[in-house]
C-alpha atoms as a PDB file:
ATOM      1  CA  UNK A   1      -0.818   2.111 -22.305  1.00  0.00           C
ATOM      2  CA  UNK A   2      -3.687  -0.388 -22.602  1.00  0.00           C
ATOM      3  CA  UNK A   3      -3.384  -4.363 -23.109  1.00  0.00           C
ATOM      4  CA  UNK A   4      -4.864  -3.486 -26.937  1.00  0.00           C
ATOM      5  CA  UNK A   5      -2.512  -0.828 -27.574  1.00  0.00           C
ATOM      6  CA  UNK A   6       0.704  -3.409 -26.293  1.00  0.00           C
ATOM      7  CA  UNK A   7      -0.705  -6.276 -28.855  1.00  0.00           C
ATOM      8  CA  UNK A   8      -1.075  -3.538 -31.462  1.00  0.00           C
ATOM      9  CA  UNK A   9       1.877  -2.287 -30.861  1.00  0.00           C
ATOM     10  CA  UNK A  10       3.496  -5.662 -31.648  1.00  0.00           C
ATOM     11  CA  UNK A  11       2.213  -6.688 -34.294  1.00  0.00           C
ATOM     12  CA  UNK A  12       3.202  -3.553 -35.618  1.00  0.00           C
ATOM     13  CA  UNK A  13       6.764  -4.159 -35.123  1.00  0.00           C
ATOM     14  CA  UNK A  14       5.977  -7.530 -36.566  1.00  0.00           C
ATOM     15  CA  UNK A  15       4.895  -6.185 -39.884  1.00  0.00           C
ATOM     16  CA  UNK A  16       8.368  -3.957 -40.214  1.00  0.00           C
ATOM     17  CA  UNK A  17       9.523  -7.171 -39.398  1.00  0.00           C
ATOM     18  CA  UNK A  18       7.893  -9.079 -42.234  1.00  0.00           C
ATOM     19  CA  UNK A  19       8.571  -6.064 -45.010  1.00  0.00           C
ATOM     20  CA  UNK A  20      12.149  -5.785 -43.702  1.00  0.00           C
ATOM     21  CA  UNK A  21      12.412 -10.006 -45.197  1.00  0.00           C
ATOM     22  CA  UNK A  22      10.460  -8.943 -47.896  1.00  0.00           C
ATOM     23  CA  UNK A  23      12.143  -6.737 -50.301  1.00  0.00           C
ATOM     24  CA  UNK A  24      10.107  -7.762 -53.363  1.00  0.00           C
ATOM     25  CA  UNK A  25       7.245  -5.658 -53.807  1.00  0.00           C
ATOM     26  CA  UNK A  26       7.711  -2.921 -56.401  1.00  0.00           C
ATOM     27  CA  UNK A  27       8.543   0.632 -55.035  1.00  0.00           C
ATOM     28  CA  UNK A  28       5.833   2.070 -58.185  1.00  0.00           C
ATOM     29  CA  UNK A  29       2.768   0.909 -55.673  1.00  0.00           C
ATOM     30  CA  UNK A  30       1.976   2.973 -52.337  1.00  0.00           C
ATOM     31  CA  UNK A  31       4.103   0.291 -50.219  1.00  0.00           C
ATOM     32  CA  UNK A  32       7.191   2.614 -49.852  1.00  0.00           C
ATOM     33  CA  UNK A  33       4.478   5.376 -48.189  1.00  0.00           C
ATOM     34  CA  UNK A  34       3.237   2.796 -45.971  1.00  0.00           C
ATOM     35  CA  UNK A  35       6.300   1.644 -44.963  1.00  0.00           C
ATOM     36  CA  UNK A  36       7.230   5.134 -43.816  1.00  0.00           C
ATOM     37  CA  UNK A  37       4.019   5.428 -42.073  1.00  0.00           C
ATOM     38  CA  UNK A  38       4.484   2.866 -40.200  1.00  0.00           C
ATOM     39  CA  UNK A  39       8.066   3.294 -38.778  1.00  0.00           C
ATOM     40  CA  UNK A  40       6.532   7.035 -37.935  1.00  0.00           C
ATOM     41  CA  UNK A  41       3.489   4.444 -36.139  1.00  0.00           C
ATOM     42  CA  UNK A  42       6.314   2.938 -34.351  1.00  0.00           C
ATOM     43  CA  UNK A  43       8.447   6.206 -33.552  1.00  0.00           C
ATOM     44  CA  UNK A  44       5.887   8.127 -32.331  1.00  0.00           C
ATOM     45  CA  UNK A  45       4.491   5.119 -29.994  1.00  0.00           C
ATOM     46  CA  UNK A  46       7.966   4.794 -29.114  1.00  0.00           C
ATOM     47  CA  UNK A  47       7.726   8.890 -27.500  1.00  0.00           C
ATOM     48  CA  UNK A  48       4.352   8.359 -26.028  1.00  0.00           C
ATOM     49  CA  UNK A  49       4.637   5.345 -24.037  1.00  0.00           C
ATOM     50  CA  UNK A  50       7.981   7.232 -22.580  1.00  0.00           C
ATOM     51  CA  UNK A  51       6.150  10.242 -21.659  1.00  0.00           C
ATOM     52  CA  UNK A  52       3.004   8.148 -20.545  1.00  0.00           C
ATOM     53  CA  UNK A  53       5.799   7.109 -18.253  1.00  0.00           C
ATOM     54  CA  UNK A  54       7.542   9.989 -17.226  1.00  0.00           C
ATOM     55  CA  UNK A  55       3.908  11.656 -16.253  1.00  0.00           C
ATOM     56  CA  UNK A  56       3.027   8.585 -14.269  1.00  0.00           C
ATOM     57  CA  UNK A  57       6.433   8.960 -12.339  1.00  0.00           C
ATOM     58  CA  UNK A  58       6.123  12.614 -11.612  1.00  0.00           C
ATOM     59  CA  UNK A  59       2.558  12.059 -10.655  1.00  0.00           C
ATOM     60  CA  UNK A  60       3.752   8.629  -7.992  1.00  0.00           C
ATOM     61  CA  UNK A  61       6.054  11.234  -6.627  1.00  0.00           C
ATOM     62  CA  UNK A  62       4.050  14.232  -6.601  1.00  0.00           C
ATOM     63  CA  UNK A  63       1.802  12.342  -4.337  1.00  0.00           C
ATOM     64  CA  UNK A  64       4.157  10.749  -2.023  1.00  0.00           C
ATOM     65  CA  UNK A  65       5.858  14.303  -1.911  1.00  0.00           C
ATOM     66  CA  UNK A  66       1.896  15.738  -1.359  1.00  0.00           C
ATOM     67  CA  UNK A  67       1.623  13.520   1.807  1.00  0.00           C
ATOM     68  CA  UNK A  68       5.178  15.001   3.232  1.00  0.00           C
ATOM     69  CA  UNK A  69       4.499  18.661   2.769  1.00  0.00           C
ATOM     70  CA  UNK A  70       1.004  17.664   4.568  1.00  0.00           C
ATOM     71  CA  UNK A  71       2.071  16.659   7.492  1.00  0.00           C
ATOM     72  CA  UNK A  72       4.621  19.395   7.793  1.00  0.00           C
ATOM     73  CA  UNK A  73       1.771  21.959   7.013  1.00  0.00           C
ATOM     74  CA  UNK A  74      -0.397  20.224   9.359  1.00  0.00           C
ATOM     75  CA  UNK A  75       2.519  19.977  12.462  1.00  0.00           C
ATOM     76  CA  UNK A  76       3.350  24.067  11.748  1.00  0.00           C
ATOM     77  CA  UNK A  77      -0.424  24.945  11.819  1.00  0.00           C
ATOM     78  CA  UNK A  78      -0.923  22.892  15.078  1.00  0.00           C
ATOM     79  CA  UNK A  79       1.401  24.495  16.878  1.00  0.00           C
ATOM     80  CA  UNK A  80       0.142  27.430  16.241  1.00  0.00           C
ATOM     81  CA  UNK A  81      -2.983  26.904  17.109  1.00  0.00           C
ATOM     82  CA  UNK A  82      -1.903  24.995  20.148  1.00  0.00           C
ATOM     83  CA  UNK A  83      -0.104  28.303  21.276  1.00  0.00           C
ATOM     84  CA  UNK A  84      -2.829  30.412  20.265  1.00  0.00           C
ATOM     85  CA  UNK A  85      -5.396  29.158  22.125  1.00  0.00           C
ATOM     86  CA  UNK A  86      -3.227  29.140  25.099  1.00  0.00           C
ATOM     87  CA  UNK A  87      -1.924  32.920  24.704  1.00  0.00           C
ATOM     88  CA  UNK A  88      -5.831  33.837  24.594  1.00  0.00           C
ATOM     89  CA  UNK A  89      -6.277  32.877  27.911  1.00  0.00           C
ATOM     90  CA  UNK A  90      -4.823  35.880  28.890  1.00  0.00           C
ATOM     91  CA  UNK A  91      -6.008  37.886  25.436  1.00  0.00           C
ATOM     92  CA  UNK A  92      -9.146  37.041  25.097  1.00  0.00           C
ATOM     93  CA  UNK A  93      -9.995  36.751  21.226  1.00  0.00           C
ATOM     94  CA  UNK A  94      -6.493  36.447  20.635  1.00  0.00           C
ATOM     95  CA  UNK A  95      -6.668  33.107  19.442  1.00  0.00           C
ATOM     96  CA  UNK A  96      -9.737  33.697  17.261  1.00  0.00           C
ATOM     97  CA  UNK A  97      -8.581  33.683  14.127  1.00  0.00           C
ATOM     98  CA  UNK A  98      -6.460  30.593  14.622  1.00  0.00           C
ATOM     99  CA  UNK A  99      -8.508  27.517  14.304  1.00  0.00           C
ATOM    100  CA  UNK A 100      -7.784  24.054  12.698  1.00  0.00           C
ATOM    101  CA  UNK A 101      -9.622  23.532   9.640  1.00  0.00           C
ATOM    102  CA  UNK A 102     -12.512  20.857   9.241  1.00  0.00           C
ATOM    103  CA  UNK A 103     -12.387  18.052   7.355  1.00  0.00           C
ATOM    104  CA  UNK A 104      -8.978  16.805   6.273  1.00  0.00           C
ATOM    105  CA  UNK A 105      -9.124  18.590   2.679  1.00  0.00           C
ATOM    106  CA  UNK A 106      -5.895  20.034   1.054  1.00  0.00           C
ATOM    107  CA  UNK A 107      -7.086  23.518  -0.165  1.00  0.00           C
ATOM    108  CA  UNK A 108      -8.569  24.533   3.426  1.00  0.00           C
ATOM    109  CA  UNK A 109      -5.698  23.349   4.915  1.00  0.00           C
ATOM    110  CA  UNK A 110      -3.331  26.138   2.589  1.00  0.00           C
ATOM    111  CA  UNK A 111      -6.018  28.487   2.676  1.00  0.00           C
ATOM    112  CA  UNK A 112      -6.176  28.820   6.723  1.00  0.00           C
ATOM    113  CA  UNK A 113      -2.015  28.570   6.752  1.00  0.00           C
ATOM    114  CA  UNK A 114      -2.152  31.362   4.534  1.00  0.00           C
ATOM    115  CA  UNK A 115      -4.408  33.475   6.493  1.00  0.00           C
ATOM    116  CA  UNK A 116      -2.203  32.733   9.431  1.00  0.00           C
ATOM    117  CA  UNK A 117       1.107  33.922   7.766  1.00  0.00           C
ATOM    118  CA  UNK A 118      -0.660  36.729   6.956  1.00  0.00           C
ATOM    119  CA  UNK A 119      -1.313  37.122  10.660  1.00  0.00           C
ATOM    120  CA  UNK A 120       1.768  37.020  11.569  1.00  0.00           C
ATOM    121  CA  UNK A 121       2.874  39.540   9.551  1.00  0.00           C
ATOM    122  CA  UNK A 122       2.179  41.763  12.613  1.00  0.00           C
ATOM    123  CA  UNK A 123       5.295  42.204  14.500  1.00  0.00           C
ATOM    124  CA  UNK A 124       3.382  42.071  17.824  1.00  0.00           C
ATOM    125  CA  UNK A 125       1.644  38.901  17.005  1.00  0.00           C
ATOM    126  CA  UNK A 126       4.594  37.241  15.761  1.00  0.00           C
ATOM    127  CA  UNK A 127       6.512  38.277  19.374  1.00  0.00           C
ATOM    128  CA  UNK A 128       3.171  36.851  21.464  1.00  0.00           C
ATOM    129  CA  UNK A 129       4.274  33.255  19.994  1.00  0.00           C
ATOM    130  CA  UNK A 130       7.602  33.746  20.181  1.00  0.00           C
ATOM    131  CA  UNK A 131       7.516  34.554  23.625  1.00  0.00           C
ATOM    132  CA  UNK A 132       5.756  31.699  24.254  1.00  0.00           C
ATOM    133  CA  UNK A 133       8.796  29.570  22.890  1.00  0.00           C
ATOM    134  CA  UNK A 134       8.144  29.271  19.338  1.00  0.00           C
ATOM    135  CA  UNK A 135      11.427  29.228  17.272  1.00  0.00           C
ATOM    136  CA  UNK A 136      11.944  32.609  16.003  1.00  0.00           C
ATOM    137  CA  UNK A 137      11.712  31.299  12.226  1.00  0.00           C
ATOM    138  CA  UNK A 138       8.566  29.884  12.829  1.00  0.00           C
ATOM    139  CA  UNK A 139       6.690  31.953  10.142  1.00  0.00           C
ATOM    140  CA  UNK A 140       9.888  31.764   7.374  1.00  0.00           C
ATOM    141  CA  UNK A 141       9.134  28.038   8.534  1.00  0.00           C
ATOM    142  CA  UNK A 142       5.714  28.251   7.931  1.00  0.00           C
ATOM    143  CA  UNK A 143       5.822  29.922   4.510  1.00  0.00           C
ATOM    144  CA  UNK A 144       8.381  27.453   3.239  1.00  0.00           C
ATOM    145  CA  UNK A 145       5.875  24.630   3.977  1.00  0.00           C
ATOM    146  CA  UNK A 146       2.981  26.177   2.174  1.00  0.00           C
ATOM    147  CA  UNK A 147       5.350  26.643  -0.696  1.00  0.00           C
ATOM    148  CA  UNK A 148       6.052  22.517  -0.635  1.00  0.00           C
ATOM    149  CA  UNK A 149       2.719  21.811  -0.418  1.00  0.00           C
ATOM    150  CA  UNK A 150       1.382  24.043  -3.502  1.00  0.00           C
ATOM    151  CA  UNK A 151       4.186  22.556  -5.027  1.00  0.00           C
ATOM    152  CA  UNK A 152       3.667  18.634  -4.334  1.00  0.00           C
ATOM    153  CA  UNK A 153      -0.082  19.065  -5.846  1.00  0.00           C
ATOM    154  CA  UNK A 154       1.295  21.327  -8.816  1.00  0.00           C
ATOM    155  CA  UNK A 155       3.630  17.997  -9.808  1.00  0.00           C
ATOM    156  CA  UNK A 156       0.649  15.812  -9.114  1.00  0.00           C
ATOM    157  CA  UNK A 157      -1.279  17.649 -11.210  1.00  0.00           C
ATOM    158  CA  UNK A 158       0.882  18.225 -14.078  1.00  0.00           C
ATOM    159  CA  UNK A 159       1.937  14.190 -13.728  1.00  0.00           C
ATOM    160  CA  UNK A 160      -1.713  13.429 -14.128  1.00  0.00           C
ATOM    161  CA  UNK A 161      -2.175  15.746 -17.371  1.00  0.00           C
ATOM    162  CA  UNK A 162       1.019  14.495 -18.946  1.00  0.00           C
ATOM    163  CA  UNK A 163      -0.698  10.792 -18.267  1.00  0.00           C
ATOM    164  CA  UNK A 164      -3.950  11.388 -19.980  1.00  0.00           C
ATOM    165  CA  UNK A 165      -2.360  13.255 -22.623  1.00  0.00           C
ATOM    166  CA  UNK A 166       0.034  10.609 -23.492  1.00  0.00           C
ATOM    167  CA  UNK A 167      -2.675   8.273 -23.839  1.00  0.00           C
ATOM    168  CA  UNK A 168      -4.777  10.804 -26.237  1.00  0.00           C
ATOM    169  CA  UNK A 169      -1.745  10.525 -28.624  1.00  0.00           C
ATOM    170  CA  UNK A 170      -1.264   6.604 -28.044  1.00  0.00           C
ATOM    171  CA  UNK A 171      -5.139   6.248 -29.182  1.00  0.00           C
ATOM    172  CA  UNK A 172      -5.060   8.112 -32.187  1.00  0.00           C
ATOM    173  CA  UNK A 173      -0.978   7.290 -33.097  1.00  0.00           C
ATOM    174  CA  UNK A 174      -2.889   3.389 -32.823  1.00  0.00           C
ATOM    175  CA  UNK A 175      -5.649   4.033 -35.004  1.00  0.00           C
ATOM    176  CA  UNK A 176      -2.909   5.521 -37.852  1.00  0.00           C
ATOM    177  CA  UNK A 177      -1.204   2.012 -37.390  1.00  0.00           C
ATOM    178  CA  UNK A 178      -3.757   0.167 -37.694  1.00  0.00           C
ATOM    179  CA  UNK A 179      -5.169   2.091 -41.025  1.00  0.00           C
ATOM    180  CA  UNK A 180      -1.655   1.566 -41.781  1.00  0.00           C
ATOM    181  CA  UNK A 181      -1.781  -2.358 -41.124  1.00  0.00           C
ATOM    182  CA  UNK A 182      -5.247  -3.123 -43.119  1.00  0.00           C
ATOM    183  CA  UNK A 183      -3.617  -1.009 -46.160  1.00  0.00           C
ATOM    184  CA  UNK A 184      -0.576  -3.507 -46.209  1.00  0.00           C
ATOM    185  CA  UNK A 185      -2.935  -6.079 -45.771  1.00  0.00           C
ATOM    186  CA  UNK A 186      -4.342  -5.164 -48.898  1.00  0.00           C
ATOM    187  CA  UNK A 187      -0.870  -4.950 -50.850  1.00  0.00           C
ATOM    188  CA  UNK A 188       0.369  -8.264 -49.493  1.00  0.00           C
ATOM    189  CA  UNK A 189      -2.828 -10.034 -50.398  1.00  0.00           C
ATOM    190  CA  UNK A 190      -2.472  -8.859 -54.036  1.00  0.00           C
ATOM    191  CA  UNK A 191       0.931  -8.913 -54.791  1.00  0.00           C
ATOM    192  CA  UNK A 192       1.623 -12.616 -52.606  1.00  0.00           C
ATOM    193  CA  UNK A 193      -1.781 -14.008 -53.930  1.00  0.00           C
ATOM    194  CA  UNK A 194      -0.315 -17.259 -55.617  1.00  0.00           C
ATOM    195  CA  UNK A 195       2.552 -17.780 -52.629  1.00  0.00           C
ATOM    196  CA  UNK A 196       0.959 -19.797 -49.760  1.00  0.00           C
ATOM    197  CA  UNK A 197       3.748 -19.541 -47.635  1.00  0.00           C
ATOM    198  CA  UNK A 198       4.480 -15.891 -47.896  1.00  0.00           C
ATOM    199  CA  UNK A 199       0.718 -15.459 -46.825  1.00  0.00           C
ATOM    200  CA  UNK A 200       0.509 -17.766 -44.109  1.00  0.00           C
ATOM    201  CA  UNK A 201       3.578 -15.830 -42.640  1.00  0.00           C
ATOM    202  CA  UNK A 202       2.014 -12.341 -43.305  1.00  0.00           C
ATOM    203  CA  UNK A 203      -1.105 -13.720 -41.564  1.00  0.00           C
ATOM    204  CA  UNK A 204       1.125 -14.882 -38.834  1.00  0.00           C
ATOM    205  CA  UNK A 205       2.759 -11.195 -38.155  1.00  0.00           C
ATOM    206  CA  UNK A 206      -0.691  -9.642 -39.209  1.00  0.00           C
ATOM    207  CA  UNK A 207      -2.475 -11.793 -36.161  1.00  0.00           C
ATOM    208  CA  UNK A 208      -3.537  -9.991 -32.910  1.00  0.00           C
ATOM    209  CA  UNK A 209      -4.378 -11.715 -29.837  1.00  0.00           C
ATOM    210  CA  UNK A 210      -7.346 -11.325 -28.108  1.00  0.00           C
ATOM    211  CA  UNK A 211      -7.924 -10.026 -24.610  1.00  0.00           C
ATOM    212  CA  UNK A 212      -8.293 -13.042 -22.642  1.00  0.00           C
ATOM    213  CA  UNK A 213     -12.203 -13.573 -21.180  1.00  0.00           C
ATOM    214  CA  UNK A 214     -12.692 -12.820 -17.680  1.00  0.00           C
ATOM    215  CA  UNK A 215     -14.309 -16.030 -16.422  1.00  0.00           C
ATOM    216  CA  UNK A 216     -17.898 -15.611 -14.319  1.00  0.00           C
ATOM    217  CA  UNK A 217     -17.792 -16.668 -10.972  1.00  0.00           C
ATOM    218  CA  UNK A 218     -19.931 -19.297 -10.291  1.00  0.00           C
ATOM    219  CA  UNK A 219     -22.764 -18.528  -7.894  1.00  0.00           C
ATOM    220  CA  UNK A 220     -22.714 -20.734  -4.477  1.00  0.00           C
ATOM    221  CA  UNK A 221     -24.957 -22.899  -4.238  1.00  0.00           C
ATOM    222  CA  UNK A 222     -27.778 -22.233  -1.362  1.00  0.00           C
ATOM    223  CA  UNK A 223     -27.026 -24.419   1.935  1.00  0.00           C
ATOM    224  CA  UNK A 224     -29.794 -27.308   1.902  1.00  0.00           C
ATOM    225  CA  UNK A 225     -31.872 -27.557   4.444  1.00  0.00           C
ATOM    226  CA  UNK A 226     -31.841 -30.449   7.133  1.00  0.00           C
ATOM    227  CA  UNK A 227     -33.801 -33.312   6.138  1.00  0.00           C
ATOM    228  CA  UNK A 228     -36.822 -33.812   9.163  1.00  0.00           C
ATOM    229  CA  UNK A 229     -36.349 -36.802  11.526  1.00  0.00           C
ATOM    230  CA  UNK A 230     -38.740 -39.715   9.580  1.00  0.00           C
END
């Protein structure tokens, strides 16, 4: 949730506030409909900032989870590799088809692990490592890892959609509050016209702070340059 949407938010809760001591205004004009409207401002608000939060949660932990399954990925398809090369000593072209991906990118990373597993499908391939004293779960091992790592970046993901999409229904759940507000504004103004003090207190709840300025930074002045011997 943005700064404007926490002051909005506020003085939202400040105007239920203020109509909550203010019982007076007859139920024949539209301020029973905008009461409702704006507890349903403050409800809904209420659900979106909690799943804004959930989402940013799930996405946190789907990337510290991302970075674990990496590194697991990473050490399986190593070793691998490692043994690999050294088994194609004595195979040539054995170890061929088991190379480290470039770059340190996510998808190639899965996409060579899973060319691998499928590799080791073969029976004989699978007993060339394992002879060279690779556990003898090394592939079950393997597939569980690229199964963590799909998974870390699918809760990323979905964290990062639930985010944004919170904050789609926080903008326009704002803008019905604060259509909301200005009609109230309206109704107070009319109906408290010749009570001062009601209106300076509506005006108080109605207020919304502004952002604060960001101050410029003030530019350094240029070193001066020695004044010549006389």
């Amino acid at each position: 949730m943005e700064d404007r949407h926490h002051r909005n938010r506020e003085m939202f809760l400040r105007l239920k506030a203020f109509a909550a001591s203010h019982t007076d205004i007859p139920a024949t004009t539209v301020w029973p409909q905008l009461l409702t409207d704006l507890n349903s401002v403050n409800a809904d608000l209420d659900g979106h900032v909690s799943s804004e939060e959930v989402g940013k949660g799930a996405k946190l932990s789907g990337t510290a989870t991302r970075g674990v399954a990496r590194e697991a990925l990473r050490d399986d398809v190593e070793a691998i590799v490692r043994t690999a090369r050294v088994i194609g000593e004595d195979k040539p072209g054995f170890d061929d088809q088991f190379r480290m991906p470039r770059g340190d990118n996510d998808q190639a990373m899965l996409d060579l692990a899973r060319g691998i597993a499928a590799l080791l499908a073969d029976a004989a391939v699978k007993a060339e490592f394992i002879k060279h004293a690779m556990p003898s779960d090394f592939v079950e091992d393997l597939n569980a890892d690229i199964a963590a790592l799909q998974d870390a970046i699918g809760d990323q993901s979905e964290g990062r959609a639930d985010v944004k999409s919170a904050g789609v229904s926080i903008d326009e759940t704002d803008l019905k509050g604060m259509k909301t507000a200005r009609a109230m504004d309206v109704v107070v103004n009319n109906f408290y016209r010749d009570n001062a003090a009601v209106l300076a207190e509506w005006e108080t709840a109605r207020h919304v702070e502004r952002a604060p300025r960001r101050k410029k930074a003030t530019p350094e002045e240029p070193p001066k340059s020695p004044t010549p011997n006389a």
